[in-house]
C-alpha atoms as a PDB file:
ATOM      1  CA  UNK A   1     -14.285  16.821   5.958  1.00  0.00           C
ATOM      2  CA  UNK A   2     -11.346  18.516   7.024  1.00  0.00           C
ATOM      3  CA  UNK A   3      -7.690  16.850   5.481  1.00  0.00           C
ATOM      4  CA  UNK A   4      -6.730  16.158   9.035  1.00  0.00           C
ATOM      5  CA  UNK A   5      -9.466  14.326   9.524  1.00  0.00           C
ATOM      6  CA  UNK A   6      -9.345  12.326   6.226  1.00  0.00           C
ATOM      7  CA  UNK A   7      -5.260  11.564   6.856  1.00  0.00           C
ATOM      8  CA  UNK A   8      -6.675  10.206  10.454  1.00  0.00           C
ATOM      9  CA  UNK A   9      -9.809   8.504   8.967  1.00  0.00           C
ATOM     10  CA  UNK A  10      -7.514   6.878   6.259  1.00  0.00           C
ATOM     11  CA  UNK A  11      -4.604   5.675   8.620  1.00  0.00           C
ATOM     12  CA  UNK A  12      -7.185   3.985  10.983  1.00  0.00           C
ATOM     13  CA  UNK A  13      -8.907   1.824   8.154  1.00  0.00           C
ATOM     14  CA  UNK A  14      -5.512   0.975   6.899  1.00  0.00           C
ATOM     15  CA  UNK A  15      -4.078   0.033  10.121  1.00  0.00           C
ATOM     16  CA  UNK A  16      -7.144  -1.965  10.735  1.00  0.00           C
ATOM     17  CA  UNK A  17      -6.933  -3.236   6.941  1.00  0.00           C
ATOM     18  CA  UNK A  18      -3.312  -4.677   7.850  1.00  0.00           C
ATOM     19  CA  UNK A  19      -4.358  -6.453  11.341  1.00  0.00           C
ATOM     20  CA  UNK A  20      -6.481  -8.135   8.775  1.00  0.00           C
ATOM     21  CA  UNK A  21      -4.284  -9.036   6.561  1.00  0.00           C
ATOM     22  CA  UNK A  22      -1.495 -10.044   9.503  1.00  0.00           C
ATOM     23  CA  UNK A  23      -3.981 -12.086  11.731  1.00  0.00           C
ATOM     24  CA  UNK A  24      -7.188 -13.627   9.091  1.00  0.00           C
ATOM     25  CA  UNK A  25      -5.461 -13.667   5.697  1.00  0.00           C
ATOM     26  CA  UNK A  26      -4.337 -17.562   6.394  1.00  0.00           C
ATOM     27  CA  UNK A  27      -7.383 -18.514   7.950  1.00  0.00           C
ATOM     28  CA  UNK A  28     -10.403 -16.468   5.948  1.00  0.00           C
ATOM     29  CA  UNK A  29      -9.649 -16.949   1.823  1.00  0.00           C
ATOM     30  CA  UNK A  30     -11.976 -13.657   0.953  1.00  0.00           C
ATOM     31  CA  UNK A  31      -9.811 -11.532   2.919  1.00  0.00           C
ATOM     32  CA  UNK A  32      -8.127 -10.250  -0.501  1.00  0.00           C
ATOM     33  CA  UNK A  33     -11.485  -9.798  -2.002  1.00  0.00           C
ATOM     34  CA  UNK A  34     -12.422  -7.243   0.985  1.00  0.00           C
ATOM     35  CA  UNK A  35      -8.920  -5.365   0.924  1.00  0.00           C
ATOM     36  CA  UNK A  36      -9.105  -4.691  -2.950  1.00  0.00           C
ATOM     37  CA  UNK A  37     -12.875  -4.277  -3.483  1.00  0.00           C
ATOM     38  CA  UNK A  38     -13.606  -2.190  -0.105  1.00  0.00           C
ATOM     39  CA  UNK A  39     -10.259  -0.500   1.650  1.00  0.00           C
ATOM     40  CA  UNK A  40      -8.219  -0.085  -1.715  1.00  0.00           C
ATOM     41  CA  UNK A  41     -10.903   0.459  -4.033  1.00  0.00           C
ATOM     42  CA  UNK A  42     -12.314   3.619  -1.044  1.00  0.00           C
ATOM     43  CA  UNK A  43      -8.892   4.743  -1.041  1.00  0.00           C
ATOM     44  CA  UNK A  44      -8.660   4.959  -5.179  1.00  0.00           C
ATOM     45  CA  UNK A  45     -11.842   6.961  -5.064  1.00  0.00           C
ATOM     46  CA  UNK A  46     -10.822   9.338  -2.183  1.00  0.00           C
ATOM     47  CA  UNK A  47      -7.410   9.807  -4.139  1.00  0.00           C
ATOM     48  CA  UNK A  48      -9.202  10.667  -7.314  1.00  0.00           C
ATOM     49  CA  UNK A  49     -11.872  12.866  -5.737  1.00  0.00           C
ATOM     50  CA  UNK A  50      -9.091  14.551  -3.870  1.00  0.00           C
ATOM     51  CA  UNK A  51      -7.141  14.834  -7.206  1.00  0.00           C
ATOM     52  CA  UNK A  52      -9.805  16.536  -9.044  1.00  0.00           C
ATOM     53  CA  UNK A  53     -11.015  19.005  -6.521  1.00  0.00           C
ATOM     54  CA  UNK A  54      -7.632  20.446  -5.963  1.00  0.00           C
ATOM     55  CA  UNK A  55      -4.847  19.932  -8.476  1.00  0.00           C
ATOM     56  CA  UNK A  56      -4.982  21.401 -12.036  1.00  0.00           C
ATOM     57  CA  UNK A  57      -3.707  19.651 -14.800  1.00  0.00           C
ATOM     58  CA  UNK A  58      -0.310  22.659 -14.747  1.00  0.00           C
ATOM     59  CA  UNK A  59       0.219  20.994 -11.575  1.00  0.00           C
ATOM     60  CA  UNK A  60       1.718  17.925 -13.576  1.00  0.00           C
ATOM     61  CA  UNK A  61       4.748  19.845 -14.942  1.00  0.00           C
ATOM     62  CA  UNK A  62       5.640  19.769 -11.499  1.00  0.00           C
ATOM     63  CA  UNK A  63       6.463  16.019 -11.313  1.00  0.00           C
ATOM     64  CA  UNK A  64       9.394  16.402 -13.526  1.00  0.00           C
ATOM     65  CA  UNK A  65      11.311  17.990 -10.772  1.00  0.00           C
ATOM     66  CA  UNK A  66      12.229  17.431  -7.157  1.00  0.00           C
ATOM     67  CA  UNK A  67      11.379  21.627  -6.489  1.00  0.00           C
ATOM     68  CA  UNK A  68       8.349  21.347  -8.363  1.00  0.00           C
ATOM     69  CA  UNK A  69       7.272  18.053  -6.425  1.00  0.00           C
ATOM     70  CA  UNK A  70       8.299  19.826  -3.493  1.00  0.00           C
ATOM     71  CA  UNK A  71       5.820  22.801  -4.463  1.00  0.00           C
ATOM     72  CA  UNK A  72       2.810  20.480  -4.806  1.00  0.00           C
ATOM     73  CA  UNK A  73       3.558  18.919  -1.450  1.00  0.00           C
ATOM     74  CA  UNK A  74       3.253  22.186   0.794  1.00  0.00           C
ATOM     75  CA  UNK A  75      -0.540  22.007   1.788  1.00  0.00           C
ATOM     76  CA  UNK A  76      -2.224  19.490   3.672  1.00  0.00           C
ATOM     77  CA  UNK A  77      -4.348  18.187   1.125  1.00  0.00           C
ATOM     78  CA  UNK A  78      -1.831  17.686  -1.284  1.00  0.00           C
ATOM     79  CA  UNK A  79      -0.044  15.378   1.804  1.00  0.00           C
ATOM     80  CA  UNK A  80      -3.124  13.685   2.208  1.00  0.00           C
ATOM     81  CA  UNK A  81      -3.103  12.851  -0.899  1.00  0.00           C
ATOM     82  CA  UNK A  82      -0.107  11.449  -1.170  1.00  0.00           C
ATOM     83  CA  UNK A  83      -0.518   9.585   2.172  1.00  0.00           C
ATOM     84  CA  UNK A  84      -3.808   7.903   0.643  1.00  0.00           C
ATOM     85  CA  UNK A  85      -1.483   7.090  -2.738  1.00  0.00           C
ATOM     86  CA  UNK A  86       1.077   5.030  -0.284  1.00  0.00           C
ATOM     87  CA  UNK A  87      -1.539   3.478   2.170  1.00  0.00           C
ATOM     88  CA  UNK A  88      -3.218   1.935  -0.823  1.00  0.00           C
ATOM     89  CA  UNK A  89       0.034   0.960  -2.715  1.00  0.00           C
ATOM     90  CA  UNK A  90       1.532  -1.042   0.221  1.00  0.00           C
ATOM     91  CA  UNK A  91      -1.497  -2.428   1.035  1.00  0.00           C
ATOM     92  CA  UNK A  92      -1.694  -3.747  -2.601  1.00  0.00           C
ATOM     93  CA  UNK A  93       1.854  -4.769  -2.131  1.00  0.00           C
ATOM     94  CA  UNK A  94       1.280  -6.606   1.335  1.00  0.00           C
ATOM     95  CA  UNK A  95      -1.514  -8.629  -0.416  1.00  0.00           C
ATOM     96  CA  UNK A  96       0.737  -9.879  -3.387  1.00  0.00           C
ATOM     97  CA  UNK A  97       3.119 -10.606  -1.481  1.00  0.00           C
ATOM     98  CA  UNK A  98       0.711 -12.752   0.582  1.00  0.00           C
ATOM     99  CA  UNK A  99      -0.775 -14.207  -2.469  1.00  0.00           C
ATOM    100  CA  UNK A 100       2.842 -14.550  -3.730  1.00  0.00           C
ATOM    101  CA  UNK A 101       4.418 -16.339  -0.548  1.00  0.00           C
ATOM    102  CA  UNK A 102       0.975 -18.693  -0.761  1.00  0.00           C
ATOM    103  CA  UNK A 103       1.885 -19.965  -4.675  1.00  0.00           C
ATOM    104  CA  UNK A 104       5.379 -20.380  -3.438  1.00  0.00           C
ATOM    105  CA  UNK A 105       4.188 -22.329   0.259  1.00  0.00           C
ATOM    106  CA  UNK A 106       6.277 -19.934   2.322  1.00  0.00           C
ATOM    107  CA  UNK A 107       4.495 -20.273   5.971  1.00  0.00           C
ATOM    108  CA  UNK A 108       2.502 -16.946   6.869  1.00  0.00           C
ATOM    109  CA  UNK A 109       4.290 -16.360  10.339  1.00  0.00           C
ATOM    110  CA  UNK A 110       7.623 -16.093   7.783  1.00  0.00           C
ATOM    111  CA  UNK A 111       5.917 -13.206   6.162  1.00  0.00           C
ATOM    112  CA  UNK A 112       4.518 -11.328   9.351  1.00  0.00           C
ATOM    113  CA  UNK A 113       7.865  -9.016   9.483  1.00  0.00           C
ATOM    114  CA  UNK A 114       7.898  -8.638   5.377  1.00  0.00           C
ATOM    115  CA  UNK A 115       4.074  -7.357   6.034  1.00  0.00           C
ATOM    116  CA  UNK A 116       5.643  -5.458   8.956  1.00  0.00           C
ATOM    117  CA  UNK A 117       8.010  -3.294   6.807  1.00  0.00           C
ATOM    118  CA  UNK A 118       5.920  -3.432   4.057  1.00  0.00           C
ATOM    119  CA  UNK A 119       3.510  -1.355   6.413  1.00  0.00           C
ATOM    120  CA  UNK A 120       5.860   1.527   8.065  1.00  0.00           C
ATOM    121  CA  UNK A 121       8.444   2.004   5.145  1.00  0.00           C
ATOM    122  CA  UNK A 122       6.675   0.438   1.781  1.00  0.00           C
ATOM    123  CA  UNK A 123       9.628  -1.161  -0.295  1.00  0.00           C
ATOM    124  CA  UNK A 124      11.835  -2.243   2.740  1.00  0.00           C
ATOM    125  CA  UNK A 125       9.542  -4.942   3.243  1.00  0.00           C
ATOM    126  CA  UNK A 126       9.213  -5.848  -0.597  1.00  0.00           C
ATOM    127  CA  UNK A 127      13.061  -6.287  -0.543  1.00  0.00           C
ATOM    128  CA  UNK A 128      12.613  -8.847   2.599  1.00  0.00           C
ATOM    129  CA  UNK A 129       9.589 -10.474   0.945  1.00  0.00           C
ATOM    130  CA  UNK A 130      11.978 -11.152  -2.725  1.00  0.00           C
ATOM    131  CA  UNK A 131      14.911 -12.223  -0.284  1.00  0.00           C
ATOM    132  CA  UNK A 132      13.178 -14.588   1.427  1.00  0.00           C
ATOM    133  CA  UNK A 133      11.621 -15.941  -1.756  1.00  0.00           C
ATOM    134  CA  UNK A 134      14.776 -16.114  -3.324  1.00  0.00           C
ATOM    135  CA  UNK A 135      16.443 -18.184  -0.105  1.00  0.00           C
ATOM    136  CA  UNK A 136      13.039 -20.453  -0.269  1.00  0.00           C
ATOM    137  CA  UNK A 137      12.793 -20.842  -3.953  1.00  0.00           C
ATOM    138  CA  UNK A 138      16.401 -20.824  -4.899  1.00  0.00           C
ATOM    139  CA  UNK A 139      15.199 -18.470  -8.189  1.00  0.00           C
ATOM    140  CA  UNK A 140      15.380 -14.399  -8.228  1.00  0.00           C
ATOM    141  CA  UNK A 141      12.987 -14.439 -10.866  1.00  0.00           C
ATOM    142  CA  UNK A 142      10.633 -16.595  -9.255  1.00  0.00           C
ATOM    143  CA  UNK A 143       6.402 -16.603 -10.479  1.00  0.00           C
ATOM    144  CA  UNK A 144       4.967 -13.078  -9.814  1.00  0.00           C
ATOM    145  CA  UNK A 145       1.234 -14.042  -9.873  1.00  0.00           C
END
């Protein structure tokens, strides 16, 4: 499978991974349990397998610089790669903070633009998600779990 076609492959299931968790997550409790055991847990594997076929471990000197993270970012696989690392991370994200807004009793449709920009530009909508906690709970350092 070419890395076009995995990038493609992997944006579909996680665009169809966050209608899920916009639309069922209030009414279908085992929505969490899919996400993490099927879509996140996929994407963990085709990260790793895509690690270990094509970076060496002299590749990892190259994280300690922006050039050298630069270099490892110049073929599509390494890209794909790193698109798989963010798709699963927000997703992860977008289900604490569900889980998180739940334990707090923030209402869901309060949350749909958090899990918005949580979606297109990861940590945007983490910084909605904690102000909107912090105007709801009156506490910055509000429960994490």
């Amino acid at each position: 499978m070419s890395p076009d076609s995995i990038f493609q492959l992997c944006s579909t299931i996680a665009l169809i991974a966050w209608l899920i968790l916009f639309i069922a997550s209030p009414f279908w409790k085992a929505v969490d349990k899919l996400l993490i055991g099927v879509v996140i847990t996929l994407f963990s594997i085709l990260y790793f397998w895509l690690l270990a076929q094509n970076f060496k471990l002299s590749d990892m000197q190259n994280f300690s610089t922006l050039e050298g993270f630069m270099q490892l970012l110049t073929s599509k696989v390494a890209v794909t790669t790193a698109w798989i690392h963010f798709l699963a991370f927000d997703l992860m994200v977008g289900i604490w903070i569900k889980k998180n807004a739940q334990l707090h009793g923030i209402k869901h449709w309060v949350l749909l633009p958090c899990l918005f920009f949580t979606f297109m530009v990861g940590p945007v909508g983490l910084c909605i998600y904690l102000i909107v906690r912090l105007v709801h709970t009156r506490q910055y350092f509000a429960d994490n779990y």
